[in-house]
Protein backbone atom coordinates (compact mmCIF):
# COMPACT_ATOMS: atom_id res chain seq x y z
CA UNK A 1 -0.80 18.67 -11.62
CA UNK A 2 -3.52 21.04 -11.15
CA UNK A 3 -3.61 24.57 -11.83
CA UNK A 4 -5.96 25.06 -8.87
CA UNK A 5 -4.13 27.54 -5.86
CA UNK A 6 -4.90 25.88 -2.66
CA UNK A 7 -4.35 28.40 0.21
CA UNK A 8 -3.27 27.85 3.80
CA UNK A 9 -1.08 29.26 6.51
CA UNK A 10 1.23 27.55 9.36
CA UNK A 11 -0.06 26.29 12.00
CA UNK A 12 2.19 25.34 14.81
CA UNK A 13 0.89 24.14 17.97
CA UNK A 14 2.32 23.43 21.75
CA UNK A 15 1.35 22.23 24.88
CA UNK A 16 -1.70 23.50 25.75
CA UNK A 17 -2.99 24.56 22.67
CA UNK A 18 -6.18 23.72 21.29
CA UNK A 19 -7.06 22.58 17.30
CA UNK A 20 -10.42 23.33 16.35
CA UNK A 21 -11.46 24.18 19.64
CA UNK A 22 -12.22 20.63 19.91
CA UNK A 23 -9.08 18.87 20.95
CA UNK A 24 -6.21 20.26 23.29
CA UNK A 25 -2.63 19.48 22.67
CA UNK A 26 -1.06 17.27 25.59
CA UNK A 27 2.37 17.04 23.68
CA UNK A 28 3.97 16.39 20.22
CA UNK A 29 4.28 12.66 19.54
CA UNK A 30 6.40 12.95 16.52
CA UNK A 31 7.33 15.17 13.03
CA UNK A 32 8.13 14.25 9.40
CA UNK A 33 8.45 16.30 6.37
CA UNK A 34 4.93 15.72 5.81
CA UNK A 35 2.90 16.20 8.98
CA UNK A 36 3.49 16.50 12.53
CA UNK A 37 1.46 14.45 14.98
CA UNK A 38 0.12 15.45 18.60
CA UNK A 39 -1.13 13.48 21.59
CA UNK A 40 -4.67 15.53 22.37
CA UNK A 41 -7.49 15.27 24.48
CA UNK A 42 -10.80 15.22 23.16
CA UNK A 43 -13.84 17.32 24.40
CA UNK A 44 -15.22 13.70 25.20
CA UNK A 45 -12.51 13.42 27.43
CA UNK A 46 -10.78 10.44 25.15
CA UNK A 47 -6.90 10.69 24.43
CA UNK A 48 -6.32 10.53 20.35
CA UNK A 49 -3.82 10.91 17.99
CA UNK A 50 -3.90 13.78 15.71
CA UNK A 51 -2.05 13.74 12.39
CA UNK A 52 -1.66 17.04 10.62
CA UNK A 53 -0.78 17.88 6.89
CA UNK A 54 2.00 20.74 7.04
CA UNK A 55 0.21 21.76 3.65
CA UNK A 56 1.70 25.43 4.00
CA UNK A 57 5.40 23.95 3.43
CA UNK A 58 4.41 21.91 0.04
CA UNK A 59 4.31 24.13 -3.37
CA UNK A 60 1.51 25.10 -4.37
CA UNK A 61 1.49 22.96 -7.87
CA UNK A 62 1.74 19.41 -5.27
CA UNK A 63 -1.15 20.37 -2.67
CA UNK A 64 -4.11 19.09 -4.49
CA UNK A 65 -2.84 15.78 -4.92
CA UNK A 66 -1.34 15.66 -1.11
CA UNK A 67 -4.75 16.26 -0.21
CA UNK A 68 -6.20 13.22 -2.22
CA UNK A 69 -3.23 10.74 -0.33
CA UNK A 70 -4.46 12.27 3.45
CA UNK A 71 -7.94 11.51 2.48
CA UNK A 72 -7.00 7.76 1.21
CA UNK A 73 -5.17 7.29 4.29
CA UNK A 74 -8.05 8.40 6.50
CA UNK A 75 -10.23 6.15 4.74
CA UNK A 76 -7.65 3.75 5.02
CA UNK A 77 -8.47 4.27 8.30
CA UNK A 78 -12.04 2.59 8.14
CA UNK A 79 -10.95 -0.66 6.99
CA UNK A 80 -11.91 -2.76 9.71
CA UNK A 81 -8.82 -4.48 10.95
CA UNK A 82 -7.10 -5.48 14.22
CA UNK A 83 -4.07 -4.54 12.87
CA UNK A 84 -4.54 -0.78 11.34
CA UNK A 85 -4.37 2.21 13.46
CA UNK A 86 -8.46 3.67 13.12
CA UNK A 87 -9.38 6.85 11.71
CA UNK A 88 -12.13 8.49 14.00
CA UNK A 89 -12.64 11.92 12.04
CA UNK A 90 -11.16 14.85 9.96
CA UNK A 91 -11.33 18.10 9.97
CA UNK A 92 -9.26 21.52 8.69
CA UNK A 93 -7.07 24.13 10.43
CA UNK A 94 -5.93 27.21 8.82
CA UNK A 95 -6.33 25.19 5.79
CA UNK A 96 -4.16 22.48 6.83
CA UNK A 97 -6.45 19.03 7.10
CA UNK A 98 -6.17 16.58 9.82
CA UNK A 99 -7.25 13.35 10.88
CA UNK A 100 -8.02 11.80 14.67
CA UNK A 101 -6.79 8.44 15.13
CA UNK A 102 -6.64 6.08 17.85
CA UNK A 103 -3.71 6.57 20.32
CA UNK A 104 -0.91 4.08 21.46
CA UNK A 105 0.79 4.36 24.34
CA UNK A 106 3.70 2.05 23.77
CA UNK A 107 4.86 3.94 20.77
CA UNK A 108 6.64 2.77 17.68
CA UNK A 109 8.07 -0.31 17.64
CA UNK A 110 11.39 0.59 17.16
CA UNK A 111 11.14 2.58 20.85
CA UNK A 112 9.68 -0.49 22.18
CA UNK A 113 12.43 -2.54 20.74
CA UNK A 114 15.46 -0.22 22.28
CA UNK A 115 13.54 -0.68 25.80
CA UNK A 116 13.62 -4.55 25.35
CA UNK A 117 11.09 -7.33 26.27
CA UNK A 118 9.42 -7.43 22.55
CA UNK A 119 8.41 -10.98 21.30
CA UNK A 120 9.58 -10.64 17.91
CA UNK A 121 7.75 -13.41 16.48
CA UNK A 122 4.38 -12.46 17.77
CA UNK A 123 4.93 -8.67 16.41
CA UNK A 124 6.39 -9.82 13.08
CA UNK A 125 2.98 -12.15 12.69
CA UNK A 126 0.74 -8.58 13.73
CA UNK A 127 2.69 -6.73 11.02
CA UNK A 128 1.77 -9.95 8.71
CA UNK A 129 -1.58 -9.84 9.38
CA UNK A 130 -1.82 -6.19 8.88
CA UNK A 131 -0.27 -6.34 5.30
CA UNK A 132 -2.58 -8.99 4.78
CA UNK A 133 -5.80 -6.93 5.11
CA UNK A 134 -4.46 -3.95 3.34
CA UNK A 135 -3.11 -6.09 0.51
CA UNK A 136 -7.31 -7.67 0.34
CA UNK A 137 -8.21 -4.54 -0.05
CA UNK A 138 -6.02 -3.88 -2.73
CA UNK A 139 -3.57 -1.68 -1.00
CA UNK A 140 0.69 -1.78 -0.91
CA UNK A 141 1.68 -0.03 2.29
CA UNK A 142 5.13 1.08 0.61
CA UNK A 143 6.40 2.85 3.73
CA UNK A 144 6.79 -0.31 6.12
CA UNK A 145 9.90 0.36 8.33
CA UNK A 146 9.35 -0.47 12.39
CA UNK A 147 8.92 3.78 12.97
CA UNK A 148 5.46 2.88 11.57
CA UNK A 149 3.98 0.10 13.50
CA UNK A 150 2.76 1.04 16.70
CA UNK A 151 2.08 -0.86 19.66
CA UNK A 152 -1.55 -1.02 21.27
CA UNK A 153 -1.84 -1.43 25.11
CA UNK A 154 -2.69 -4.89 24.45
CA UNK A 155 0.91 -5.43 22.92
CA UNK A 156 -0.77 -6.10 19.39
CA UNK A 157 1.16 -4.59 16.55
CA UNK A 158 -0.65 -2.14 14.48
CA UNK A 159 0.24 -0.39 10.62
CA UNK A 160 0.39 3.43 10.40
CA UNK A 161 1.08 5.95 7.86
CA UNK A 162 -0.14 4.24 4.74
CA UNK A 163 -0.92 7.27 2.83
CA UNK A 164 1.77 10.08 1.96
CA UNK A 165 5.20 8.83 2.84
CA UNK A 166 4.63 5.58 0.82
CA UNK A 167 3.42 7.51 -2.38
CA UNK A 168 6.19 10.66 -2.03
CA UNK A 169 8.91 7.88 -2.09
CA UNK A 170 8.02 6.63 -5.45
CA UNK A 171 7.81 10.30 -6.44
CA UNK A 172 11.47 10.87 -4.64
CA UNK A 173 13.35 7.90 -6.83
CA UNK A 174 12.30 9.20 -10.19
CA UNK A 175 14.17 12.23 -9.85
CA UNK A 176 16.97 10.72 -8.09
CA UNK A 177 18.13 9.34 -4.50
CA UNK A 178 20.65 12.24 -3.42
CA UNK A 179 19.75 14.97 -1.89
CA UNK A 180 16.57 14.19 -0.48
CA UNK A 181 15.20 15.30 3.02
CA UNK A 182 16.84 13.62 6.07
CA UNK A 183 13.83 12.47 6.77
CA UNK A 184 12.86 10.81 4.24
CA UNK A 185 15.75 9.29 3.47
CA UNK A 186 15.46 7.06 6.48
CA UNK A 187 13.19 5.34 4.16
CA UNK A 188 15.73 3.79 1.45
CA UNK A 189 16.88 0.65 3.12
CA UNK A 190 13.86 -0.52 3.65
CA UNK A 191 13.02 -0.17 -0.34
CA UNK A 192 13.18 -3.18 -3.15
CA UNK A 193 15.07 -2.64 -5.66
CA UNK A 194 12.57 -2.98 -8.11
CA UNK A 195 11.18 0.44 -6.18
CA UNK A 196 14.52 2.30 -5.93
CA UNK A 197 15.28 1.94 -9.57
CA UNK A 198 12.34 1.23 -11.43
CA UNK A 199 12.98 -0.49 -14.79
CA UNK A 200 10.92 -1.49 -18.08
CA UNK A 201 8.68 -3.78 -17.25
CA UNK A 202 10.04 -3.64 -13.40
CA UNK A 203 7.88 -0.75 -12.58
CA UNK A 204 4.41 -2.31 -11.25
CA UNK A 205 3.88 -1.82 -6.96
CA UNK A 206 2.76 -5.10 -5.67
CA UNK A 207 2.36 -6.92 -2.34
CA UNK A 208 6.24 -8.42 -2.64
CA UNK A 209 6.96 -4.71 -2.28
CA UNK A 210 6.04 -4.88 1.45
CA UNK A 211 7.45 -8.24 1.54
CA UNK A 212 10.82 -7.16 0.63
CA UNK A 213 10.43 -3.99 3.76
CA UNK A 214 8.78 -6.34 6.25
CA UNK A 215 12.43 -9.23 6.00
CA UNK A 216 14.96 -5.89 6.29
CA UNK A 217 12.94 -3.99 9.34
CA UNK A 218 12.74 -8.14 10.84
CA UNK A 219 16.48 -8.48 10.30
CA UNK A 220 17.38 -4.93 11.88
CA UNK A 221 15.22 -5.86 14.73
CA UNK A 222 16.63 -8.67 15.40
CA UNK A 223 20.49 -8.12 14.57
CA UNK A 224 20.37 -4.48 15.14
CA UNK A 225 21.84 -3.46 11.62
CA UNK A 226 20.34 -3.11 8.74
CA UNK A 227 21.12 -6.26 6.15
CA UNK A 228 23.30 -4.48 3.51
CA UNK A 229 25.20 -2.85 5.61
CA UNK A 230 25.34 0.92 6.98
CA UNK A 231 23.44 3.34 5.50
CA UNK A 232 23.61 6.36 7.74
CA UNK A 233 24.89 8.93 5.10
CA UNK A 234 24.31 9.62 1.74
CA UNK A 235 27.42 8.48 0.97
CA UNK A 236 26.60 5.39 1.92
CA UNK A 237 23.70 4.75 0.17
CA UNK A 238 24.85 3.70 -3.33
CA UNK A 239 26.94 0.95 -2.10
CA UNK A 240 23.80 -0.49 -0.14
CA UNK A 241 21.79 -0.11 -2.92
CA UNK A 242 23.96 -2.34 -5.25
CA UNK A 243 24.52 -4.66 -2.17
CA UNK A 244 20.74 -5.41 -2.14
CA UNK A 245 20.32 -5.61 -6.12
CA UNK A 246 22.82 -7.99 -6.08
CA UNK A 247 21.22 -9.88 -2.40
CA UNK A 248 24.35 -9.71 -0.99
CA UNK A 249 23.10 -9.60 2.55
CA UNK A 250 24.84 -10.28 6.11
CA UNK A 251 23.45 -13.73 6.85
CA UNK A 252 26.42 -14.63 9.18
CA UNK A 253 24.90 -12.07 11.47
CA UNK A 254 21.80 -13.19 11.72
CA UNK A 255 22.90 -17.02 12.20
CA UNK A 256 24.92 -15.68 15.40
CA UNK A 257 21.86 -14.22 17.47
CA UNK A 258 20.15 -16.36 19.43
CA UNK A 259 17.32 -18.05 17.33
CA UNK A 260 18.58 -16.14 14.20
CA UNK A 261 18.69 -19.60 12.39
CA UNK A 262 14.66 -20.00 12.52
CA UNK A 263 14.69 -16.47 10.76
CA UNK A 264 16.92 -17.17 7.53
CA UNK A 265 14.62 -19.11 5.58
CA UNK A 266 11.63 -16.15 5.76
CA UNK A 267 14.14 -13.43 5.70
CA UNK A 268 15.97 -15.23 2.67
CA UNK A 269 13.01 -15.45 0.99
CA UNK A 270 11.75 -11.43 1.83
CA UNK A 271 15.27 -10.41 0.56
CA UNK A 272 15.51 -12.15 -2.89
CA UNK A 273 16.02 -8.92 -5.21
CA UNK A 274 13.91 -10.03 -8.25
CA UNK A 275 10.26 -9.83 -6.88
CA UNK A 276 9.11 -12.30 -9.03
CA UNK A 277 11.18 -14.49 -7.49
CA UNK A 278 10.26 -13.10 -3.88
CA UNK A 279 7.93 -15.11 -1.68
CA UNK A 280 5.04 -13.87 -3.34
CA UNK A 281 2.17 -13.47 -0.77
CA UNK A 282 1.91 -12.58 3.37
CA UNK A 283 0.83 -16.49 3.63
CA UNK A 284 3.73 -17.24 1.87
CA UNK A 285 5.94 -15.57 4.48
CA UNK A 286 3.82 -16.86 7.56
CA UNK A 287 4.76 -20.47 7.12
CA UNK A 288 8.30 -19.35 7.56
CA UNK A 289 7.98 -17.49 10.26
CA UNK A 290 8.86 -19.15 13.96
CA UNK A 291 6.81 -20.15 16.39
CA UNK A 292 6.08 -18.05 19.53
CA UNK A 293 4.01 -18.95 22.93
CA UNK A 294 2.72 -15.63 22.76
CA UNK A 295 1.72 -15.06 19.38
CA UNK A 296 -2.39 -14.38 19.05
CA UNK A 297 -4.27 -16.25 16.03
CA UNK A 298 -5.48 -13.57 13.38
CA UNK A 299 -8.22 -11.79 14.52
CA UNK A 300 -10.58 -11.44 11.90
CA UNK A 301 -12.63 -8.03 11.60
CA UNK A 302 -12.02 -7.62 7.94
CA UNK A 303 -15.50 -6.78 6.43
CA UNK A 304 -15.75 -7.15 2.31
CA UNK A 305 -18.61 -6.18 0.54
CA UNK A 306 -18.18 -9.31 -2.12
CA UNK A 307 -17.45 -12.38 0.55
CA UNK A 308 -21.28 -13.65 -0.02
CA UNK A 309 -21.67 -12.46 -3.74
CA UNK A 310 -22.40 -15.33 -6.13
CA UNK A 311 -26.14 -14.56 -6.90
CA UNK A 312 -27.77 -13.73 -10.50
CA UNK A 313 -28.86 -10.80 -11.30
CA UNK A 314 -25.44 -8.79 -10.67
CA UNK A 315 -22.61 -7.50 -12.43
CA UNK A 316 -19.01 -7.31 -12.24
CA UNK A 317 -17.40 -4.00 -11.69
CA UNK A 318 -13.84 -2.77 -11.08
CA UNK A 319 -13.25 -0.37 -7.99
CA UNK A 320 -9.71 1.61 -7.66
CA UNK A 321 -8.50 1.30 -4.28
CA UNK A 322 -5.06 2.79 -5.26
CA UNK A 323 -4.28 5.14 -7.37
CA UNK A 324 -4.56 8.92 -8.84
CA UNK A 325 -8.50 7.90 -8.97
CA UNK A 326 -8.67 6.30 -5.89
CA UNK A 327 -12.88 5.58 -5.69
CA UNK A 328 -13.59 5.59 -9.49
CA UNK A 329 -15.59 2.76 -10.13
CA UNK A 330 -16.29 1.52 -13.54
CA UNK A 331 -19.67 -1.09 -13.73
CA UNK A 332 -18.71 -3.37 -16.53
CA UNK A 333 -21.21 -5.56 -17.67
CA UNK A 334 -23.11 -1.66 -18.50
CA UNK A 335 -20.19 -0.50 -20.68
CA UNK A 336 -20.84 -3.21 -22.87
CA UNK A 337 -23.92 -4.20 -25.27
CA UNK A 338 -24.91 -6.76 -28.30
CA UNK A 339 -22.21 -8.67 -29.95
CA UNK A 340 -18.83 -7.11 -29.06
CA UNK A 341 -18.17 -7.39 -25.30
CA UNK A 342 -14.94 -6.02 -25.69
CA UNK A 343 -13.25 -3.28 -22.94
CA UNK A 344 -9.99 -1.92 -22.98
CA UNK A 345 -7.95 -0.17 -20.31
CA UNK A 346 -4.95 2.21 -20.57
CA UNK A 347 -3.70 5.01 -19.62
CA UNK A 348 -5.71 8.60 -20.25
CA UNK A 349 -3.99 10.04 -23.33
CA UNK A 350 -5.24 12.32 -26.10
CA UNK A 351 -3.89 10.29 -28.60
CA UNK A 352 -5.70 6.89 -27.70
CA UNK A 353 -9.24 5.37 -27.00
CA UNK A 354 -9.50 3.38 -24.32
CA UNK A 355 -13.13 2.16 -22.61
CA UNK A 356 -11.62 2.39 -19.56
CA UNK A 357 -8.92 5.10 -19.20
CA UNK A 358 -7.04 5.33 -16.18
CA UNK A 359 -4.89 8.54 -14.92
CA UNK A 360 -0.83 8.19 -14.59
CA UNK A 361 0.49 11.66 -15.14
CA UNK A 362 3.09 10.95 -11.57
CA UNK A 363 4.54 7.72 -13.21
CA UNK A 364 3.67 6.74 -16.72
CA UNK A 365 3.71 3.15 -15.39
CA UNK A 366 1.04 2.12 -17.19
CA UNK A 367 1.14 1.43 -20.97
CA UNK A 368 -1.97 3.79 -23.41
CA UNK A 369 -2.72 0.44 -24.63
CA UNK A 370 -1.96 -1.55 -21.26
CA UNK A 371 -4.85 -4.62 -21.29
CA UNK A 372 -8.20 -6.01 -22.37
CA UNK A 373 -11.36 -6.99 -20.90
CA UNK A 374 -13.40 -9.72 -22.80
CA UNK A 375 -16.92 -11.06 -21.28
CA UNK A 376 -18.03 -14.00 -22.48
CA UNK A 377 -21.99 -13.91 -23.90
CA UNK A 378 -22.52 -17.47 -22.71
CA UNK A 379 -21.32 -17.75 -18.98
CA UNK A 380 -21.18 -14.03 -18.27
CA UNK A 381 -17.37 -14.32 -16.92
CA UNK A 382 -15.05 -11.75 -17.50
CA UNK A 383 -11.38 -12.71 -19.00
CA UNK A 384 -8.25 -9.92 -18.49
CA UNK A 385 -5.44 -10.21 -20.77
CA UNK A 386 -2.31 -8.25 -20.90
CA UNK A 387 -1.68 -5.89 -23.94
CA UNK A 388 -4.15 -4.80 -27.00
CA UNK A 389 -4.60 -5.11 -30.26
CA UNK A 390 -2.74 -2.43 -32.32
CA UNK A 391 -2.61 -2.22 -36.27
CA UNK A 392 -3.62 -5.68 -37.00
CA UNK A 393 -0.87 -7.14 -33.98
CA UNK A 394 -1.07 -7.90 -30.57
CA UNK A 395 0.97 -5.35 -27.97
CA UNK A 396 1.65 -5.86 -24.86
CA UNK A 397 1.72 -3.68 -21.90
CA UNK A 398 5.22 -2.04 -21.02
CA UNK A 399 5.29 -3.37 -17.62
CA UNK A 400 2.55 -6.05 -16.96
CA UNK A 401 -0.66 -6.90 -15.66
CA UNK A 402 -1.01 -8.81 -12.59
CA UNK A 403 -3.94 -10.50 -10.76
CA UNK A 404 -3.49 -10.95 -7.22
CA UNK A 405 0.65 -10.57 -8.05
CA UNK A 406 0.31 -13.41 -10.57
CA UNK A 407 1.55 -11.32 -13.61
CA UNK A 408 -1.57 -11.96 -16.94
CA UNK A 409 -0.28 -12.66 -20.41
CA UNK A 410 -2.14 -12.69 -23.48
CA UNK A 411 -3.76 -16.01 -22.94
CA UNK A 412 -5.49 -14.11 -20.12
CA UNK A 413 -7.01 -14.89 -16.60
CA UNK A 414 -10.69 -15.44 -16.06
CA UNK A 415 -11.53 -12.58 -13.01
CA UNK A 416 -13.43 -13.95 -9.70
CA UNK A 417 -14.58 -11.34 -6.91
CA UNK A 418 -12.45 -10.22 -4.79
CA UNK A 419 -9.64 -10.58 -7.21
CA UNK A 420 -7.30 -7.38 -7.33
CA UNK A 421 -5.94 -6.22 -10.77
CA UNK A 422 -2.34 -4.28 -10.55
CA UNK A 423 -1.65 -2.11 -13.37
CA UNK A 424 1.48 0.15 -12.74
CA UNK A 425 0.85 2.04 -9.61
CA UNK A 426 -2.89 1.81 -10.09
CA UNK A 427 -4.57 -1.38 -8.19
CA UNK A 428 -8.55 -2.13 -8.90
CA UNK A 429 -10.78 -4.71 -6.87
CA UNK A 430 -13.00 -7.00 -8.90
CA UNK A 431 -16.56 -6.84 -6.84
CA UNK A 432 -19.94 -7.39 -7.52
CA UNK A 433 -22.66 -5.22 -8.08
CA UNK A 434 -26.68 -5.68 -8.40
CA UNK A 435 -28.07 -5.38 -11.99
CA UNK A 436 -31.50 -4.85 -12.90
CA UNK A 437 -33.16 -6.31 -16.05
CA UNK A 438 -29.77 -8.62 -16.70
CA UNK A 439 -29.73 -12.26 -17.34
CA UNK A 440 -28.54 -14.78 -14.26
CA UNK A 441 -25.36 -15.66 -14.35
CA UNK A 442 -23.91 -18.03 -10.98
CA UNK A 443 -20.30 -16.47 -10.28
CA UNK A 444 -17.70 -17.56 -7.17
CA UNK A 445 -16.23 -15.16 -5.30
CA UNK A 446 -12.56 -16.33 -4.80
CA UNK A 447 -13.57 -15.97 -0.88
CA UNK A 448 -16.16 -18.94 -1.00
CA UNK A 449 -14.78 -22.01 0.46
């Protein structure tokens, strides 16, 4: 929480209005209890999106980091994917910030869906996709529900709003699942348990978090009810909740629409309540998923800066893609010198040293002495292993350390490029960088074939 006062003022716009004297309002596409979000035309004569922060209704004490989540999702943006709605530009209005994204016509999916003709099986493999290259890049949407995928002209189905909501509902189920905004608590059923009601050693976000969202939003498009059971009141929502800790979901439903028995092996295995149980990666959930004549092979524009990285003379450094320090980039093989190759990571507390201290004042997820980095002198690899040493014994971390979502122990797991590290609510890309004046080593990115 910082001290620093952030000031801005409404700003409500209509028909005809113009932002920045550089885009003019056509109509209001939609509103949340975050941002609002206009159809404009450009000075360029283009038709965008515009997505803007109501900062002015958020205390004062919460604006600084609201502003750090709009900027990740605009630079979420810039990933370049078929399946991600594209951030053009930012700007600021009466101290509110904004970003211009690419406009669909077609809407969300769930309008698409109440108008009919949608090919389930080809949209369901778009969404895929789209988790797929956010999840490379070391991102959890968090937020997946069918009001955020929209549909392109084309008909391809694209991911939006992976930056506040996402975060905010985390935030929301600390402090307790009643009497939260209306709308945000169109949000809950599409939540894992393990998110809801975070537990010891429960509480890391991984990719089976999206996994979990992506079966319910199938099953309610294709049944038309949600799988636990209604949740249109608050008074509903504890007995849903329980009903999907314990996985007791409608399946006769689903075997009585037409098709519905192709579904119940991938939505089974989206639904299973403990996520380490869950099917564990998109891939995993693609060879379940049915067949469909007009279903387009993965496009790929995904563009990583460690694909052809396997050259000497470079390092190995750990970039956070997710997190309170999203950017922060720590260059191992510099932090380390001589004999002891030795790092440690943990979360940034007064009270303990860590080589690589990472910020968790929203969460605490992360343990002071979460994990350990060891290089080894000979082949230059670097090993991760869950917990530290403490007074002579070996600790481990309160809730984990996972590698691509397979969770580390002590033995430890030897890191390849391209690798993403999950600690808590923090996730950190292995990559590559150039190194002057170093000895050769010959790595493999995990992306070589």
């Amino acid at each position: 929480m910082s001290s620093h006062y952030i000031q801005c003022e409404r700003c409500e716009f209509c028909s005809g209005d113009r932002i920045d004297n550089d885009y003019l309002v056509e109509k209001m596409l939609g509103a949340g209890t975050f941002g609002c979000v206009y159809k404009v035309n450009g000075n360029d004569g283009k038709v965008y999106a515009l997505k803007l922060l109501k900062l002015w209704e958020s205390p004062s004490a919460e604006r600084e980091e609201l502003l750090k989540r709009f900027d990740m999702e605009y630079e979420t943006g810039h990933i370049e994917s078929n399946y991600l709605v594209h951030s053009y530009t930012k700007g600021q209005v009466g101290g509110n910030p904004y970003i211009v994204m690419e406009y669909c016509p077609y809407g969300d999916l769930m309008t698409a869906a109440e108008k009919g003709n949608v090919d389930f099986a080809a949209v369901g493999r778009d969404v895929l996709y789209g988790l797929r290259d956010l999840h490379q890049r070391g991102k959890v949407h968090r937020d997946l529900k069918p009001e955020n995928v929209l549909i392109r002209e084309d008909g391809t189905a694209i991911l939006t709003d992976f930056g506040i909501s996402g975060d905010q509902n985390n935030r929301l189920t600390q402090r307790g699942i009643f009497g939260i905004p209306q709308q945000q608590f169109g949000t809950f059923p599409y939540m894992p348990p393990e998110q809801i009601n975070p537990r010891r050693g429960n509480a890391t976000v991984l990719p089976t978090t999206d996994i979990f969202s992506f079966g319910v939003m199938m099953y309610q498009l294709l049944t038309y009810e949600l799988p636990y059971g209604e949740c249109a009141t608050e008074a509903d929502l504890p007995a849903y909740v329980e009903r999907g800790r314990k996985g007791m979901w409608n399946r006769t439903l689903l075997q009585q629409v037409p098709n519905g028995t192709q579904w119940e092996k991938m939505v089974e295995g989206c639904l299973i309540p403990n996520f380490k149980e869950r099917l564990q990666s998109v891939d995993d959930v693609l060879a379940l998923m049915p067949q469909s004549i007009k279903a387009k092979d993965y496009r790929p524009t995904l563009k990583t800066s460690f694909e052809s990285w396997s050259q000497g003379d470079s390092g190995i450094q750990l970039h956070i893609m997710q997190g309170e320090e999203y950017g922060k980039i720590y260059k191992l093989d510099d932090m380390v010198n001589g004999v002891c190759r030795l790092l440690t990571m943990g979360r940034e507390d007064d009270e303990v040293v860590n080589s690589i201290p990472i910020k968790d004042t929203l969460n605490a997820y992360i343990s002071r002495c979460h994990c350990t980095l060891e290089q080894n002198a000979e082949t230059g690899l670097w090993i991760i292993r869950d917990g530290q040493w403490r007074n002579r014994q070996w600790k481990n971390s309160m809730n984990g350390t996972y590698v691509n979502s397979t969770e580390v122990g002590s033995h430890g797991f030897v890191l390849q490029v391209g690798d993403i590290i999950t600690i808590g609510d923090t996730k950190l890309r292995v990559e590559g960088y150039p190194k002057a004046n170093s000895r050769k080593y010959s790595f493999k990115s995990k992306w070589d074939t």
